[in-house]
N, C-alpha and C. Protein backbone atom coordinates (compact mmCIF):
# COMPACT_ATOMS: atom_id res chain seq x y z
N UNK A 1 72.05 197.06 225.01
CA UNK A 1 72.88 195.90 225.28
C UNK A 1 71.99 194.70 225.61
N UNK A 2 72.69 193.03 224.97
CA UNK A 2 71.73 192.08 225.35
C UNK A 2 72.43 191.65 226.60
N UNK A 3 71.32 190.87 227.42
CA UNK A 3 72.34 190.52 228.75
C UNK A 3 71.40 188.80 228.65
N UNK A 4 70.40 188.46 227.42
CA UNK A 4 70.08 187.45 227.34
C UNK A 4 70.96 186.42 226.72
N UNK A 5 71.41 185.38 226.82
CA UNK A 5 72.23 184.63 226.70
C UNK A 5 71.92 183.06 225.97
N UNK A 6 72.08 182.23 225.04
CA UNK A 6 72.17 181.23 224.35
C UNK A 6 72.47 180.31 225.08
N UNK A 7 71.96 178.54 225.02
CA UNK A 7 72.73 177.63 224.97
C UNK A 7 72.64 176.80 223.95
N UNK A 8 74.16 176.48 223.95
CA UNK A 8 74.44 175.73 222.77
C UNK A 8 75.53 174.71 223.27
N UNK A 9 74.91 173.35 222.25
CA UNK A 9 75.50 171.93 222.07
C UNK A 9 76.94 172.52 221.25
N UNK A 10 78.29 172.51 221.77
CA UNK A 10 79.55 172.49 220.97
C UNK A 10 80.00 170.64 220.67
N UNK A 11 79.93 170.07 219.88
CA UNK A 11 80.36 168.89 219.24
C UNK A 11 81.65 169.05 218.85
N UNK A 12 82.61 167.94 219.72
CA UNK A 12 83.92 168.22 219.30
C UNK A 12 84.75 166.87 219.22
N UNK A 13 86.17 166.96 219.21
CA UNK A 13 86.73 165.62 219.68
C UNK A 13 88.34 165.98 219.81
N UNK A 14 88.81 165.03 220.41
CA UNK A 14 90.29 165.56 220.65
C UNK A 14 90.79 164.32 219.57
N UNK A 15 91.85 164.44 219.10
CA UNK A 15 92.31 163.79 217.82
C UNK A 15 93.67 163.55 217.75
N UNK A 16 94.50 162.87 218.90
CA UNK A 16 96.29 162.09 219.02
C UNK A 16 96.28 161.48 218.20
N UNK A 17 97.86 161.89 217.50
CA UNK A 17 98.59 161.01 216.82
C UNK A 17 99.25 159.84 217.46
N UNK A 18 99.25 158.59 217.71
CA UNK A 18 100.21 157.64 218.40
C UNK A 18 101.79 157.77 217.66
N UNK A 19 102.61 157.39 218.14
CA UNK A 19 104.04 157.23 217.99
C UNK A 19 103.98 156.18 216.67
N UNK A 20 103.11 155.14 216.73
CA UNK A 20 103.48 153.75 215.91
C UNK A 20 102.14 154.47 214.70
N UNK A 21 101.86 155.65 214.46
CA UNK A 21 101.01 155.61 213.27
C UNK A 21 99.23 156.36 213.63
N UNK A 22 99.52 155.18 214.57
CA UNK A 22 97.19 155.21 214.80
C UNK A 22 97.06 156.82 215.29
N UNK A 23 95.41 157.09 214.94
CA UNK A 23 95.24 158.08 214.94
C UNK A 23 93.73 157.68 215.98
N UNK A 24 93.90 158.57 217.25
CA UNK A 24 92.84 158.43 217.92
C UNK A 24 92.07 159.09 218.13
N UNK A 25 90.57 158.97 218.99
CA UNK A 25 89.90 160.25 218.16
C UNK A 25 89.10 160.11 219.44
N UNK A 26 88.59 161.09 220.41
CA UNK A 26 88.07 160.77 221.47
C UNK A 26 86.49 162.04 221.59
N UNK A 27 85.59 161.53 221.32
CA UNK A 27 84.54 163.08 220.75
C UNK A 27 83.63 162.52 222.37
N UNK A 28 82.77 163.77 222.47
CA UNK A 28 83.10 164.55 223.49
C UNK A 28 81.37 165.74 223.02
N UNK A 29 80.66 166.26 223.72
CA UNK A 29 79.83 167.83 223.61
C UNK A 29 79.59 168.36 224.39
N UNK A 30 79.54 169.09 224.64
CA UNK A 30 79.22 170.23 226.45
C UNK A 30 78.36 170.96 225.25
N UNK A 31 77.18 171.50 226.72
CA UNK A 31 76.51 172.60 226.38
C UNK A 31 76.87 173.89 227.41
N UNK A 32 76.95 174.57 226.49
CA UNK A 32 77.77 175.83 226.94
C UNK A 32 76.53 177.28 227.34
N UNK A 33 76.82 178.45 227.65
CA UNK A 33 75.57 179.20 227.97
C UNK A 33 76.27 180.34 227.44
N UNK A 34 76.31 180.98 225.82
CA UNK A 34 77.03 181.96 225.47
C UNK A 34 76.12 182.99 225.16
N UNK A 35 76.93 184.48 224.54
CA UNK A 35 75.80 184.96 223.84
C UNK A 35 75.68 185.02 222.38
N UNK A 36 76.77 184.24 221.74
CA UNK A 36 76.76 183.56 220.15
C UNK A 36 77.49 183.01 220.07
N UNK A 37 77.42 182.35 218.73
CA UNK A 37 78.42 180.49 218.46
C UNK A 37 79.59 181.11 218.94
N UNK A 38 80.77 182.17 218.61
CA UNK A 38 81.55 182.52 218.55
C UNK A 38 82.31 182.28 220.03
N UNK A 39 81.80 183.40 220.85
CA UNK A 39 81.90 182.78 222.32
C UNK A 39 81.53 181.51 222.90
N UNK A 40 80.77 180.77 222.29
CA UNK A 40 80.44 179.35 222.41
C UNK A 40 81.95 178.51 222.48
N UNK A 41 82.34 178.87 221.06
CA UNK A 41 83.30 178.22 220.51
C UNK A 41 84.46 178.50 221.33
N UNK A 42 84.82 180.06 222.10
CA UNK A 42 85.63 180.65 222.51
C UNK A 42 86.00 179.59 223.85
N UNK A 43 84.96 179.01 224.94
CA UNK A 43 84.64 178.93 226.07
C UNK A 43 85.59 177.13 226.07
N UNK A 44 85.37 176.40 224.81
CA UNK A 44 85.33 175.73 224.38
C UNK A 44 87.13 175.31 224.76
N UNK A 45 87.40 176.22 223.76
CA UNK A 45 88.84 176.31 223.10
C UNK A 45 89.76 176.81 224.91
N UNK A 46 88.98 177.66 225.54
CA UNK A 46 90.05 177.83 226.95
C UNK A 46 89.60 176.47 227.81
N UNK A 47 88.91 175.87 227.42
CA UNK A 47 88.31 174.55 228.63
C UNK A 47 89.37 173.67 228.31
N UNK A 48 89.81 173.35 227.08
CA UNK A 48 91.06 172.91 226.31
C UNK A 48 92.29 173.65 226.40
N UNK A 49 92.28 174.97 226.98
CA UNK A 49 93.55 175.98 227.46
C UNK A 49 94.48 175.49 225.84
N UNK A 50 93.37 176.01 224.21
CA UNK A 50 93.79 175.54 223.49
C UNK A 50 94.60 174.95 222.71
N UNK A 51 94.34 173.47 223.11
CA UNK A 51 95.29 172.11 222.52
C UNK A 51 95.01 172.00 221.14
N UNK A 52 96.20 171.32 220.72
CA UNK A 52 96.36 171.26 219.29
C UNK A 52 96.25 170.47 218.84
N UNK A 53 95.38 169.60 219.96
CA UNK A 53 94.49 167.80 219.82
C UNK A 53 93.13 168.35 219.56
N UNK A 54 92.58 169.44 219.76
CA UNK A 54 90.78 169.67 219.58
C UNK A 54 90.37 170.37 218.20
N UNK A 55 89.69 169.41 218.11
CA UNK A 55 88.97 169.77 216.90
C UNK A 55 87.53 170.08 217.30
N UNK A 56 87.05 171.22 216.73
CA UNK A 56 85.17 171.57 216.97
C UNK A 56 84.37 170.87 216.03
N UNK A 57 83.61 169.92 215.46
CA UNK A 57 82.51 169.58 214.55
C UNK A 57 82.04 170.05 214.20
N UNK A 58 81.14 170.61 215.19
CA UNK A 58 79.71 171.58 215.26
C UNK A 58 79.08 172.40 216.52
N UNK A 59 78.44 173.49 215.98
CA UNK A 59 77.79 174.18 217.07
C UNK A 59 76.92 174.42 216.81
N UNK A 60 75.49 173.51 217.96
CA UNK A 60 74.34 174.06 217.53
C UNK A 60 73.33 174.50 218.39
N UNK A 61 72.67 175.80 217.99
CA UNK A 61 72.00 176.78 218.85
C UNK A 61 70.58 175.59 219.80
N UNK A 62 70.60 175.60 220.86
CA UNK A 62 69.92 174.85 221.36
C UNK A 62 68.33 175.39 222.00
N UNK A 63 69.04 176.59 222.84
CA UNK A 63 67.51 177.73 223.45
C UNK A 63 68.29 178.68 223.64
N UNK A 64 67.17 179.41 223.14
CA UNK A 64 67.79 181.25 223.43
C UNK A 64 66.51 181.93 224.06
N UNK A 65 67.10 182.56 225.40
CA UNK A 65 66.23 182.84 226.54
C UNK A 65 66.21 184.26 225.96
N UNK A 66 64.47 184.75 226.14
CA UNK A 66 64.36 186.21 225.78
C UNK A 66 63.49 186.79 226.98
């Protein structure tokens, strides 16, 4: 078992529709301490208690402690 752990830059943005049309877009990256993108992404999505305003960009591996 690994018990060494990743951090990684998650690049995201939250993305409202307004009532009158506009589309707003509010981006946003935390670095997170997972043990792959997956859980990265996971940690991400409950910090958002997943809203149906977040969108992810990108996830990128930053240091991985051995």
């Amino acid at each position: 078992m690994n018990n060494w752990k990743t951090d990684f830059e998650v690049k995201f943005h939250l993305e409202y529709l307004h009532k009158d049309g506009r589309i707003q877009k509010d981006y946003n990256s935390l670095i997170v301490h997972a043990e792959n993108e997956s859980d990265a992404r996971k940690m991400i999505v409950n910090q958002y208690e997943g809203s149906e305003f977040l969108k992810i960009d990108e996830i990128v591996k930053l240091w991985k402690y051995k």
